[in-house]
PDB file of N, CA and C in Angstrom:
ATOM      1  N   UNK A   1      -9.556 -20.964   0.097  1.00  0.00           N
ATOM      2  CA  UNK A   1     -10.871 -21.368   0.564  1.00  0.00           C
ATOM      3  C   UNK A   1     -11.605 -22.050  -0.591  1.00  0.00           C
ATOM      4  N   UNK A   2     -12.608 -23.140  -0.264  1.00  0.00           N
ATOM      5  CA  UNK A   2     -12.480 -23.876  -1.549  1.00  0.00           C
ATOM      6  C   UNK A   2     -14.277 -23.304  -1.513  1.00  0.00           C
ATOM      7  N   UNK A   3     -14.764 -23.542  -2.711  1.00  0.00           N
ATOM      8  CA  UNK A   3     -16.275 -23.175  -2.850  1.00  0.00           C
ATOM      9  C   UNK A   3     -17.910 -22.843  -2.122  1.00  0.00           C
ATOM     10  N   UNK A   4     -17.320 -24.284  -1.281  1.00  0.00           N
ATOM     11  CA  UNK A   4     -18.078 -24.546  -0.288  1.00  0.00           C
ATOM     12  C   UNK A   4     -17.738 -23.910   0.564  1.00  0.00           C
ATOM     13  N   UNK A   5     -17.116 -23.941   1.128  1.00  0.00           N
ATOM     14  CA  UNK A   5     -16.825 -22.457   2.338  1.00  0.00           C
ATOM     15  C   UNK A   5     -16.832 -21.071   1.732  1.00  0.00           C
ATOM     16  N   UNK A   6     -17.074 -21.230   0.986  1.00  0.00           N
ATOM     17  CA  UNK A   6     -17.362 -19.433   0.370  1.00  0.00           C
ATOM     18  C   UNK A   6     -18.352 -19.561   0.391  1.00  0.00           C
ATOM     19  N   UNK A   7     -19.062 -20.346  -0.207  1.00  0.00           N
ATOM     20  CA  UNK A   7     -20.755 -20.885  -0.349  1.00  0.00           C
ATOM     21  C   UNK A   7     -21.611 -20.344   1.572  1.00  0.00           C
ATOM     22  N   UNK A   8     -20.842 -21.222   2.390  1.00  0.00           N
ATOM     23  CA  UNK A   8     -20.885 -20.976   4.260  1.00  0.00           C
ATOM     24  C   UNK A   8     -20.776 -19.968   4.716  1.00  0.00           C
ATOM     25  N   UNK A   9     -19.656 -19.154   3.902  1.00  0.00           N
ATOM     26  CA  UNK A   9     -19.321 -17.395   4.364  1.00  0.00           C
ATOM     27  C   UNK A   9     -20.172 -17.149   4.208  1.00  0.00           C
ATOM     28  N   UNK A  10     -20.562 -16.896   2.722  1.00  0.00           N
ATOM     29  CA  UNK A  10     -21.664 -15.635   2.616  1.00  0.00           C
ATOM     30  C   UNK A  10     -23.134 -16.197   3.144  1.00  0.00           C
ATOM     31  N   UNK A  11     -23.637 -17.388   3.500  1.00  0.00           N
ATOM     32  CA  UNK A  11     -24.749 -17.508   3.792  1.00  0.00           C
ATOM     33  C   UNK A  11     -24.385 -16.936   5.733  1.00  0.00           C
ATOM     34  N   UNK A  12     -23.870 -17.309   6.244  1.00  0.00           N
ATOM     35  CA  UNK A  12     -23.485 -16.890   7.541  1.00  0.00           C
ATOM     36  C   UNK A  12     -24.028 -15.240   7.792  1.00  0.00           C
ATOM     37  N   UNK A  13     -22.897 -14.896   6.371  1.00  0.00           N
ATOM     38  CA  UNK A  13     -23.050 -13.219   6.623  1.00  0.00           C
ATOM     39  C   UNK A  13     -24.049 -12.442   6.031  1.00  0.00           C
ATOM     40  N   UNK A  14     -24.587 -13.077   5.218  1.00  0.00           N
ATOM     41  CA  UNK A  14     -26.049 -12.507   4.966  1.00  0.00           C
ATOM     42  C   UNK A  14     -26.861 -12.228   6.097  1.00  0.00           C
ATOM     43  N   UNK A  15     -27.253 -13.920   6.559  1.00  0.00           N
ATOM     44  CA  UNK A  15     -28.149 -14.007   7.739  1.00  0.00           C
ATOM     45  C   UNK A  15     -27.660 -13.263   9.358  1.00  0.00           C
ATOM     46  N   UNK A  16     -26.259 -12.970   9.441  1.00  0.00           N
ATOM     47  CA  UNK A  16     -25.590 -11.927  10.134  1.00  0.00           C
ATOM     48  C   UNK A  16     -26.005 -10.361  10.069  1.00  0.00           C
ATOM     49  N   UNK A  17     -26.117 -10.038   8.648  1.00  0.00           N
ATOM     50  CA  UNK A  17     -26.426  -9.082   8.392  1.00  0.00           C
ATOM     51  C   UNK A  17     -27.929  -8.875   7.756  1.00  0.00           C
ATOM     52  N   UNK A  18     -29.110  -9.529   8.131  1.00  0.00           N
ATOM     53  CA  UNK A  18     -30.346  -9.045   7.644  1.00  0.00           C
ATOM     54  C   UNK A  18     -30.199  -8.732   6.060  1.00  0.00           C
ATOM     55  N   UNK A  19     -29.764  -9.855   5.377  1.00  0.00           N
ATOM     56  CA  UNK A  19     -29.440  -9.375   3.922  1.00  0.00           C
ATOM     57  C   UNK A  19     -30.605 -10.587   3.282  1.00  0.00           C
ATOM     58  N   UNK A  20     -31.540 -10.583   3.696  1.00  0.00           N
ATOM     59  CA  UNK A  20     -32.529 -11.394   2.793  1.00  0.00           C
ATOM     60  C   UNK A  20     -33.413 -10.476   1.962  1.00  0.00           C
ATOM     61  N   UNK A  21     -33.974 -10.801   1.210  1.00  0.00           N
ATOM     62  CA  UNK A  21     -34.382 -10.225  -0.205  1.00  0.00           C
ATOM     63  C   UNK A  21     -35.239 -11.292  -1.432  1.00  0.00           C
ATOM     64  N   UNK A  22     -36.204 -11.507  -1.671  1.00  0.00           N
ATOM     65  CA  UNK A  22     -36.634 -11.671  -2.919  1.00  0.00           C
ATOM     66  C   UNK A  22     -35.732 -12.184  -3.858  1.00  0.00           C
ATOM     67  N   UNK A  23     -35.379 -13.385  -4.815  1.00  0.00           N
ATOM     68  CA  UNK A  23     -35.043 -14.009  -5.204  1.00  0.00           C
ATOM     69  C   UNK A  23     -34.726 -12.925  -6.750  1.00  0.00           C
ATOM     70  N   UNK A  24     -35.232 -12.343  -6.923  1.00  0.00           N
ATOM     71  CA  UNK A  24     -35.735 -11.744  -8.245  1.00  0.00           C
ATOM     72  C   UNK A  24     -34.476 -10.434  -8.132  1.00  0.00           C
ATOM     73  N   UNK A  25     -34.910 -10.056  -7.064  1.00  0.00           N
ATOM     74  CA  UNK A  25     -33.798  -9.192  -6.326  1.00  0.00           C
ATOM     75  C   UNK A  25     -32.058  -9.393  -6.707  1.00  0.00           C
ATOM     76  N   UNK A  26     -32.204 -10.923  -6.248  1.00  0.00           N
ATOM     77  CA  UNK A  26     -30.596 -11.200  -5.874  1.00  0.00           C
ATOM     78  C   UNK A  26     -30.164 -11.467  -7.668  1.00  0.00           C
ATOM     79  N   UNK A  27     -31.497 -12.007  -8.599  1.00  0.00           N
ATOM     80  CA  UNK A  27     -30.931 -12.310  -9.932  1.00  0.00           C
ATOM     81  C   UNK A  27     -30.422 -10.677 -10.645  1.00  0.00           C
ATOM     82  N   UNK A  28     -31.565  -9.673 -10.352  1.00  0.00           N
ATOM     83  CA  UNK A  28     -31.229  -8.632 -10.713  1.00  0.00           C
ATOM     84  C   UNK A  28     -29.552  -7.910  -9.871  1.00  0.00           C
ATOM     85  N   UNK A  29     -29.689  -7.797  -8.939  1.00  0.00           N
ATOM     86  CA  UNK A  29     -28.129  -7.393  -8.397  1.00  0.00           C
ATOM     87  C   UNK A  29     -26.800  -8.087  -9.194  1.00  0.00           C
ATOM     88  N   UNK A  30     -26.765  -9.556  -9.256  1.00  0.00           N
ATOM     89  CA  UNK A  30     -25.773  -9.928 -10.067  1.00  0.00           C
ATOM     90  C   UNK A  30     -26.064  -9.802 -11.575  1.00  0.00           C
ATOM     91  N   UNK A  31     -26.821  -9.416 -11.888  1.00  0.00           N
ATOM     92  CA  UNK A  31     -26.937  -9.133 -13.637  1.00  0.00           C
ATOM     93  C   UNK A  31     -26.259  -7.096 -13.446  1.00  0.00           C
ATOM     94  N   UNK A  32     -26.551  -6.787 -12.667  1.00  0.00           N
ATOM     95  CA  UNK A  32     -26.164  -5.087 -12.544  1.00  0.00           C
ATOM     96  C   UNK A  32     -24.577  -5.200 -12.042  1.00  0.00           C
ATOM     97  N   UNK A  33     -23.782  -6.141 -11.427  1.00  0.00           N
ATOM     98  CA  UNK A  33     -22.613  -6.361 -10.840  1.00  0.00           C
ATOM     99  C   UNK A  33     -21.728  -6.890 -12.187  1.00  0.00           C
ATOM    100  N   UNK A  34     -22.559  -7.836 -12.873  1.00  0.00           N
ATOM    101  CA  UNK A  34     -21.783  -7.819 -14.476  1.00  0.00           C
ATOM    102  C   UNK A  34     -21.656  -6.540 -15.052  1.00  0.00           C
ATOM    103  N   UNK A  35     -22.761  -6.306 -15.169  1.00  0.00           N
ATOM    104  CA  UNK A  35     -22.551  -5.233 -16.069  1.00  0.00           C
ATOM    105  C   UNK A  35     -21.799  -3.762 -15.437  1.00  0.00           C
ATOM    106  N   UNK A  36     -21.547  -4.139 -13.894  1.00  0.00           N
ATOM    107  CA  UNK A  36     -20.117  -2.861 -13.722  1.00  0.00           C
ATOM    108  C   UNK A  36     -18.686  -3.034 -14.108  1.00  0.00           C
ATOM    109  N   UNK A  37     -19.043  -5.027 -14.175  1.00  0.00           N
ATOM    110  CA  UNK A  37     -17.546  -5.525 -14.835  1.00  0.00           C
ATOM    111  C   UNK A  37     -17.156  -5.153 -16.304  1.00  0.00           C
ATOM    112  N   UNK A  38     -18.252  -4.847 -17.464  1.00  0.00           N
ATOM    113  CA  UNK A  38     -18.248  -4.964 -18.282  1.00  0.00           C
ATOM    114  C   UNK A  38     -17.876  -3.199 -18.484  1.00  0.00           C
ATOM    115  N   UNK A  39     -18.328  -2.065 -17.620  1.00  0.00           N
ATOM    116  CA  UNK A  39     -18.277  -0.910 -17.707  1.00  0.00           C
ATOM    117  C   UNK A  39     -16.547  -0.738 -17.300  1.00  0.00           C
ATOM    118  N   UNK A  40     -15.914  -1.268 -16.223  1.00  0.00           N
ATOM    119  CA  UNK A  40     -14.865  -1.434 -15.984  1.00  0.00           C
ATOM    120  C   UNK A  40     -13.709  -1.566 -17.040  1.00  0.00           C
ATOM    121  N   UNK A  41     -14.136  -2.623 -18.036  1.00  0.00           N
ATOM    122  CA  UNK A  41     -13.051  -3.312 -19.114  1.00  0.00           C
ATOM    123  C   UNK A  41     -13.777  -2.119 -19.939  1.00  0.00           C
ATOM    124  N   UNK A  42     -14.753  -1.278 -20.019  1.00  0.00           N
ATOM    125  CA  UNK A  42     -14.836  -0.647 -21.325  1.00  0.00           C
ATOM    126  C   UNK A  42     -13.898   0.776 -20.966  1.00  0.00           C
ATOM    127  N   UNK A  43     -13.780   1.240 -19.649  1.00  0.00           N
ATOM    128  CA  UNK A  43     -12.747   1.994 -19.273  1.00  0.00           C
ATOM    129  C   UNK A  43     -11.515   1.648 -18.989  1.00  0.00           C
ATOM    130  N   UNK A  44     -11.368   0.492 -18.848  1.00  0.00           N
ATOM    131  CA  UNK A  44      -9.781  -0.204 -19.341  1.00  0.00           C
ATOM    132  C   UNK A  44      -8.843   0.596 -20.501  1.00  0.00           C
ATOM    133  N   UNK A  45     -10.050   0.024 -21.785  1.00  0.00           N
ATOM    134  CA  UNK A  45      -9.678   0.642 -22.826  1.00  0.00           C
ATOM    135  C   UNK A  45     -10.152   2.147 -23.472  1.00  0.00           C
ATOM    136  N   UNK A  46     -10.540   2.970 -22.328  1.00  0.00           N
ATOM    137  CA  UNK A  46     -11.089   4.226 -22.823  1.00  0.00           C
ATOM    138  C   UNK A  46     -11.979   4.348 -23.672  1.00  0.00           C
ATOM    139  N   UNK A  47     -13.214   2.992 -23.324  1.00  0.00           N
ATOM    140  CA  UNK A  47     -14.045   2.982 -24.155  1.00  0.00           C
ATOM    141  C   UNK A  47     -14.090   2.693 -26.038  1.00  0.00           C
ATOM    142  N   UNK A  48     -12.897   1.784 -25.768  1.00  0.00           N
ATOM    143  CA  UNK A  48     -12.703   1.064 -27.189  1.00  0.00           C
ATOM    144  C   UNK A  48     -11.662   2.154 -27.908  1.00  0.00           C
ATOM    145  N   UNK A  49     -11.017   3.480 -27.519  1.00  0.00           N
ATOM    146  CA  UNK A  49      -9.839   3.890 -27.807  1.00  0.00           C
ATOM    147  C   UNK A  49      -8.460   3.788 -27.641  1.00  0.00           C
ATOM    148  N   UNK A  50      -8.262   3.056 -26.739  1.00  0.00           N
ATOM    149  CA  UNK A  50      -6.764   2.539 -26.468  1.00  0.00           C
ATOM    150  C   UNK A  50      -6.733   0.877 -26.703  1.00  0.00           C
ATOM    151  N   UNK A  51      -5.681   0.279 -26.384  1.00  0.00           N
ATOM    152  CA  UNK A  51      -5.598  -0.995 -25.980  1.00  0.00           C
ATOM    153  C   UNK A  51      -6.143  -1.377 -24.913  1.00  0.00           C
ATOM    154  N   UNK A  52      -5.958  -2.323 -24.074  1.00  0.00           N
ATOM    155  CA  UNK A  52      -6.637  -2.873 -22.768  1.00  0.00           C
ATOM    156  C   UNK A  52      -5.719  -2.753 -21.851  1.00  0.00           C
ATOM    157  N   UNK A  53      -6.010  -2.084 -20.633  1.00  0.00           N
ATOM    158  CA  UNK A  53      -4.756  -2.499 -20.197  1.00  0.00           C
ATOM    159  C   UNK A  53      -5.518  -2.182 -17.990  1.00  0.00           C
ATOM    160  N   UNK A  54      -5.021  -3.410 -17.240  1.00  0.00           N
ATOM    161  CA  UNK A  54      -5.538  -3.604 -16.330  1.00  0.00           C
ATOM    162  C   UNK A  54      -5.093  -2.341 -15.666  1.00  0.00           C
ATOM    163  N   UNK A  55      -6.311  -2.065 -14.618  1.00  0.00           N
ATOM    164  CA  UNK A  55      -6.586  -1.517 -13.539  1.00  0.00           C
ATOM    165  C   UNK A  55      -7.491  -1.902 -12.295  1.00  0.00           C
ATOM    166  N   UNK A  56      -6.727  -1.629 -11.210  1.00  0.00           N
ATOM    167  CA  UNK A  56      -7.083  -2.579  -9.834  1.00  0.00           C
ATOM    168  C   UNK A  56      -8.516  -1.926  -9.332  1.00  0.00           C
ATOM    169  N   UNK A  57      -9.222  -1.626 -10.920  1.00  0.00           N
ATOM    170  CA  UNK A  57     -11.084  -1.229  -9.979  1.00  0.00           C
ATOM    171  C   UNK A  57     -11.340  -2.765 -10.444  1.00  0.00           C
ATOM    172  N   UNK A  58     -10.747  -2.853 -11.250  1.00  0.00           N
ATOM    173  CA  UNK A  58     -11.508  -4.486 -11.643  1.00  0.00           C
ATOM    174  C   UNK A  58     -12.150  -5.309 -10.685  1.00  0.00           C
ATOM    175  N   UNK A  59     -10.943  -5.421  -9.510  1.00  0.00           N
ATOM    176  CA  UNK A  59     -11.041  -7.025  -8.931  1.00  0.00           C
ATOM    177  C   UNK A  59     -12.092  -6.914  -7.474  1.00  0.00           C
ATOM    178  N   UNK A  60     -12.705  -5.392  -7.171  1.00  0.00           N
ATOM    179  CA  UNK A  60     -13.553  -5.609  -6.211  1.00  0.00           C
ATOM    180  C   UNK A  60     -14.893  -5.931  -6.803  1.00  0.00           C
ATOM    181  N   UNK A  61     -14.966  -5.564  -8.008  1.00  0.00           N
ATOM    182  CA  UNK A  61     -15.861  -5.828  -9.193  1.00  0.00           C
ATOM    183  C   UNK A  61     -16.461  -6.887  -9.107  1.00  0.00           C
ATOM    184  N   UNK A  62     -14.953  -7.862  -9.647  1.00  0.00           N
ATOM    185  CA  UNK A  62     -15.483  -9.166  -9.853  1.00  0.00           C
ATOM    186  C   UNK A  62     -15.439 -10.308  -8.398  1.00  0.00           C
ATOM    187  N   UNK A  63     -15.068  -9.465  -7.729  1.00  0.00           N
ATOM    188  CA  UNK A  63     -15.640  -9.664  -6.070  1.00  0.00           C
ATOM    189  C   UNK A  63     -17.478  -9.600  -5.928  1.00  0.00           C
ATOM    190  N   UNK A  64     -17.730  -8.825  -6.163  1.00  0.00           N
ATOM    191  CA  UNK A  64     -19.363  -8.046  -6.187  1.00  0.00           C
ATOM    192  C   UNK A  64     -19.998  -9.526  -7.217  1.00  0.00           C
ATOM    193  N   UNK A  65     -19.699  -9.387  -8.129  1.00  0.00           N
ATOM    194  CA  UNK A  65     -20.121 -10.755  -9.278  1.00  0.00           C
ATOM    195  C   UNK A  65     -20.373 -12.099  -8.638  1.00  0.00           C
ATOM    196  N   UNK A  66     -19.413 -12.158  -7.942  1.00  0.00           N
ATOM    197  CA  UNK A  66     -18.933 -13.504  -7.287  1.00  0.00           C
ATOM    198  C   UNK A  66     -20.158 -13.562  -6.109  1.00  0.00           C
ATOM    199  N   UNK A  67     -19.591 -12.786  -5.269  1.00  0.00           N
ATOM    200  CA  UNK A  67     -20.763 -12.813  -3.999  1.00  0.00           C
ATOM    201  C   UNK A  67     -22.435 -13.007  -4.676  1.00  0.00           C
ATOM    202  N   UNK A  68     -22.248 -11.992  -5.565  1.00  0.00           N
ATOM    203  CA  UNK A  68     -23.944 -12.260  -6.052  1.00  0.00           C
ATOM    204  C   UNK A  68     -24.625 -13.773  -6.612  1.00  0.00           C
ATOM    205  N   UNK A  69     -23.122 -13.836  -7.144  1.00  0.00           N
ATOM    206  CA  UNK A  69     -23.435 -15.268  -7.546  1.00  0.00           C
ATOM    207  C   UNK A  69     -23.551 -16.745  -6.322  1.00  0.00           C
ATOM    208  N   UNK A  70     -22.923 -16.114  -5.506  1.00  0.00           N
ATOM    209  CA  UNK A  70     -22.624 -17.116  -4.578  1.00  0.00           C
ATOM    210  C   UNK A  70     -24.332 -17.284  -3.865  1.00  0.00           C
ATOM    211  N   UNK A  71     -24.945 -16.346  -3.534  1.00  0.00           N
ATOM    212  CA  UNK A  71     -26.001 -15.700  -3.131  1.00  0.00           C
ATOM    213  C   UNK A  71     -27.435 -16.000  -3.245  1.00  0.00           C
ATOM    214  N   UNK A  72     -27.442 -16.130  -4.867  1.00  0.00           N
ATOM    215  CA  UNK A  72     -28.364 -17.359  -6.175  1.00  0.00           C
ATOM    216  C   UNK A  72     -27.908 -18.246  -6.130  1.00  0.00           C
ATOM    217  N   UNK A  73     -26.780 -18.820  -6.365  1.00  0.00           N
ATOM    218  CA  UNK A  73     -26.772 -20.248  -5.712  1.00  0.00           C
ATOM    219  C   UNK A  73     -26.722 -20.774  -4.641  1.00  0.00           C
ATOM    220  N   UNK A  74     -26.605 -20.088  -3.566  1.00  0.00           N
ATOM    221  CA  UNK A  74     -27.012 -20.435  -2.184  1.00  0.00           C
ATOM    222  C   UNK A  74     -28.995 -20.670  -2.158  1.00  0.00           C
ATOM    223  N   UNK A  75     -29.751 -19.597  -2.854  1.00  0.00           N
ATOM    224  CA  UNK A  75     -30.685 -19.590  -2.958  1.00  0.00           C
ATOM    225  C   UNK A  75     -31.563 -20.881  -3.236  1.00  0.00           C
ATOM    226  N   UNK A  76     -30.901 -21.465  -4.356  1.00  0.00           N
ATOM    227  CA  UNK A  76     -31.416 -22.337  -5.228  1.00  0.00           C
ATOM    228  C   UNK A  76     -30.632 -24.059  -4.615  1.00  0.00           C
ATOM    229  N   UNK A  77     -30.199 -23.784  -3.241  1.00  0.00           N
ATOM    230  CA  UNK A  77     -28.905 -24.880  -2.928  1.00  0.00           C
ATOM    231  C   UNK A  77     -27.991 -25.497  -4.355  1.00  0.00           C
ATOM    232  N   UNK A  78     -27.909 -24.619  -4.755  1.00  0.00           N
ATOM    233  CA  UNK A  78     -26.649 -24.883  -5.748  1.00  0.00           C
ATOM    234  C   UNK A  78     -25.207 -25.434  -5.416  1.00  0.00           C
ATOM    235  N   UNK A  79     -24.762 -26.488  -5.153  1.00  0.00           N
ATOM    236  CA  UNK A  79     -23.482 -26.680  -4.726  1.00  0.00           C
ATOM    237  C   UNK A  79     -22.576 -26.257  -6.119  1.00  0.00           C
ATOM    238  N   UNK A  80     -21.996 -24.933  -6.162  1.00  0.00           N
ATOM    239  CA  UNK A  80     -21.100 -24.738  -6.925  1.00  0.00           C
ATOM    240  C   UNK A  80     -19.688 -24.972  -7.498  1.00  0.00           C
ATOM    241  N   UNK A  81     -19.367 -26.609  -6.420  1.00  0.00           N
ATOM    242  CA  UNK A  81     -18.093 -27.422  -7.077  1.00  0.00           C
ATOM    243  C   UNK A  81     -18.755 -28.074  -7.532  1.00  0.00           C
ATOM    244  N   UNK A  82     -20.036 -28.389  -7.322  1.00  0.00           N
ATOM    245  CA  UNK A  82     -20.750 -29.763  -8.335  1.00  0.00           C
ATOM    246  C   UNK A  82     -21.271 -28.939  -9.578  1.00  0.00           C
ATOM    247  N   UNK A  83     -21.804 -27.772  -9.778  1.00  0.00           N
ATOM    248  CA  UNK A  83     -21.981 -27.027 -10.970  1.00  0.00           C
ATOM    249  C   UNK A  83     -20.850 -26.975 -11.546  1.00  0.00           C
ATOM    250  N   UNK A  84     -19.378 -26.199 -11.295  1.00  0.00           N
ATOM    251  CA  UNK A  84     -18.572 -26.264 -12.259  1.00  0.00           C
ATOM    252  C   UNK A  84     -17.836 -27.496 -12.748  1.00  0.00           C
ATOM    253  N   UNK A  85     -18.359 -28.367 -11.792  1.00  0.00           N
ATOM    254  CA  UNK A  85     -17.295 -30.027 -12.202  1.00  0.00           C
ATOM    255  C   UNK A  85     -18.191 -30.304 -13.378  1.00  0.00           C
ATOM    256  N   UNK A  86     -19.659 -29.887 -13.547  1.00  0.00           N
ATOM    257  CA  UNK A  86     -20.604 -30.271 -14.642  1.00  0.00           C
ATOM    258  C   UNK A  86     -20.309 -29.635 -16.055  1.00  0.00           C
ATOM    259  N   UNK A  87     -19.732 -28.574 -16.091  1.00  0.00           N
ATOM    260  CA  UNK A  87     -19.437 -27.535 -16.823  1.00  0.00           C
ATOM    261  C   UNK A  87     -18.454 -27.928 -17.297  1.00  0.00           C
ATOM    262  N   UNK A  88     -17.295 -28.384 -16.636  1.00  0.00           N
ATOM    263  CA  UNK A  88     -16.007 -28.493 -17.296  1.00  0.00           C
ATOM    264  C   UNK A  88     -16.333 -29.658 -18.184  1.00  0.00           C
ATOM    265  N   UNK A  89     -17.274 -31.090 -17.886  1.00  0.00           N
ATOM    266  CA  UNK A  89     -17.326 -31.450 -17.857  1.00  0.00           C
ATOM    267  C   UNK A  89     -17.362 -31.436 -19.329  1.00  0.00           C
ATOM    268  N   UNK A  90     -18.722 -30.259 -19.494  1.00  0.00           N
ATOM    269  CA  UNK A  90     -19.221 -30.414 -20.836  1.00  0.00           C
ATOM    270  C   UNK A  90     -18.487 -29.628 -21.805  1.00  0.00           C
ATOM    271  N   UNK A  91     -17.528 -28.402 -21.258  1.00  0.00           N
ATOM    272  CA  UNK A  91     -16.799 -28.030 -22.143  1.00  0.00           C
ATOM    273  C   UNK A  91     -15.852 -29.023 -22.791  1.00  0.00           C
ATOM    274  N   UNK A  92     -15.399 -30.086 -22.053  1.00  0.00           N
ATOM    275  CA  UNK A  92     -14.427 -31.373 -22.726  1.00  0.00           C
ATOM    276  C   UNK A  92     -14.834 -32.283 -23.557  1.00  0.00           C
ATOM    277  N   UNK A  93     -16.609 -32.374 -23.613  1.00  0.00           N
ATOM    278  CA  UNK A  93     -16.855 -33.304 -24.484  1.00  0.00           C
ATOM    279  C   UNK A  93     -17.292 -32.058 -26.145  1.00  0.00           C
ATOM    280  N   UNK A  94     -17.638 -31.221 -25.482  1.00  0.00           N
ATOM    281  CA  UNK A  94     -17.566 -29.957 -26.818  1.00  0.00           C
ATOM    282  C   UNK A  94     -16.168 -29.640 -27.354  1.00  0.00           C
ATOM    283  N   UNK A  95     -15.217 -29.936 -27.204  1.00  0.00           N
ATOM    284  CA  UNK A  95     -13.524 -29.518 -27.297  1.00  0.00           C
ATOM    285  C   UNK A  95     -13.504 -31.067 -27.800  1.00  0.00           C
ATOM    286  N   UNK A  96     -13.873 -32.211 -26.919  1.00  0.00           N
ATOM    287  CA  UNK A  96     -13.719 -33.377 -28.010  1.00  0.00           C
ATOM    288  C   UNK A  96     -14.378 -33.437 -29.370  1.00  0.00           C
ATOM    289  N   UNK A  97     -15.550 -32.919 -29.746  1.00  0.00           N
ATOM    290  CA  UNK A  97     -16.355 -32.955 -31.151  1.00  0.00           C
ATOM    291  C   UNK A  97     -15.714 -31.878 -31.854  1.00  0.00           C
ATOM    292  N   UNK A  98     -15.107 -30.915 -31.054  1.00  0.00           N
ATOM    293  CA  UNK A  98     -14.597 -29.437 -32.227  1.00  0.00           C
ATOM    294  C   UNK A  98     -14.103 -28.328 -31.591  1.00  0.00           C
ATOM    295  N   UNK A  99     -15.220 -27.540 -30.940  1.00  0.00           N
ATOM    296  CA  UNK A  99     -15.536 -26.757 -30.495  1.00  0.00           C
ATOM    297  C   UNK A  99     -15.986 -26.656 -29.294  1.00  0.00           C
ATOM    298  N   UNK A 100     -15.480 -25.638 -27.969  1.00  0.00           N
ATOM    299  CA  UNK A 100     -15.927 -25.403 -26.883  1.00  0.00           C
ATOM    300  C   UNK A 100     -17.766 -24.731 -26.870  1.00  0.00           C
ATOM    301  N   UNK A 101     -17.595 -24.476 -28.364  1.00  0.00           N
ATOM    302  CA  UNK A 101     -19.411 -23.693 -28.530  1.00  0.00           C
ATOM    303  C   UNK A 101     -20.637 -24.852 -28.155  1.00  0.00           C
ATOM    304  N   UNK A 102     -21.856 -24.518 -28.319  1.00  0.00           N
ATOM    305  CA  UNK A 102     -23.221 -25.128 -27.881  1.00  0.00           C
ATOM    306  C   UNK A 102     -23.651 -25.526 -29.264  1.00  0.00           C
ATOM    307  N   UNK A 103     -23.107 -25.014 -30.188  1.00  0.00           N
ATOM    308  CA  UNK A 103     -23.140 -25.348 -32.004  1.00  0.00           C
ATOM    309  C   UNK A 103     -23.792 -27.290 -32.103  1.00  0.00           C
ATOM    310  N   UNK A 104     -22.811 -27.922 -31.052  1.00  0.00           N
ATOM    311  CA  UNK A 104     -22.678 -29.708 -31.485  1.00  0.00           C
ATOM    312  C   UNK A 104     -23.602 -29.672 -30.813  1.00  0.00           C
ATOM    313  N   UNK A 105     -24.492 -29.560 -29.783  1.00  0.00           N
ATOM    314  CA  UNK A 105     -25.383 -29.873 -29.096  1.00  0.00           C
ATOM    315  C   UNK A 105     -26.666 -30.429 -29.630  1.00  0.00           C
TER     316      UNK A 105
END
């Protein structure tokens, strides 16, 4: 399924499901959905005592991330193949000067 129809899903199923909310709302939910991803990889590694090593809580995780994100940018009509075509865009001219960092900017 390519962006845009994920973009169609979840606006469908929001408005399916009475899932409207305050803008402030939807930024806070995906900032709390990172940070279960980030709690996830820190129990990966037993909290920085072992190596890393995957487990399948991850990927509904970064399911949750995704949707939220999809959600704010639905908000904001974000077309999110035209955001990341912008992105790559600029990571290639940062990788042409040196560095993928914001440093050359």
């Amino acid at each position: 399924m390519k962006l845009k129809q994920l973009q169609t899903s979840v606006t469908e199923f929001c408005r399916e499901n009475n899932l409207e909310s305050p803008i402030e709302h939807k930024v806070l939910d995906l900032v709390s959905e990172v940070g279960e991803v980030a709690k996830e990889i820190l129990k990966m590694t037993n909290y920085g005592r072992k190596p890393l090593k995957f487990q399948k809580e991850l990927a509904p995780e970064i399911g949750d991330v995704l949707y939220s994100l999809i959600v704010v940018a639905n908000h904001f009509e974000i077309d999110l193949e035209e955001a990341l075509e912008m992105v790559l865009e600029k990571y290639k001219k940062r990788l042409e000067k040196g560095s993928p960092g914001s440093e050359f900017e």
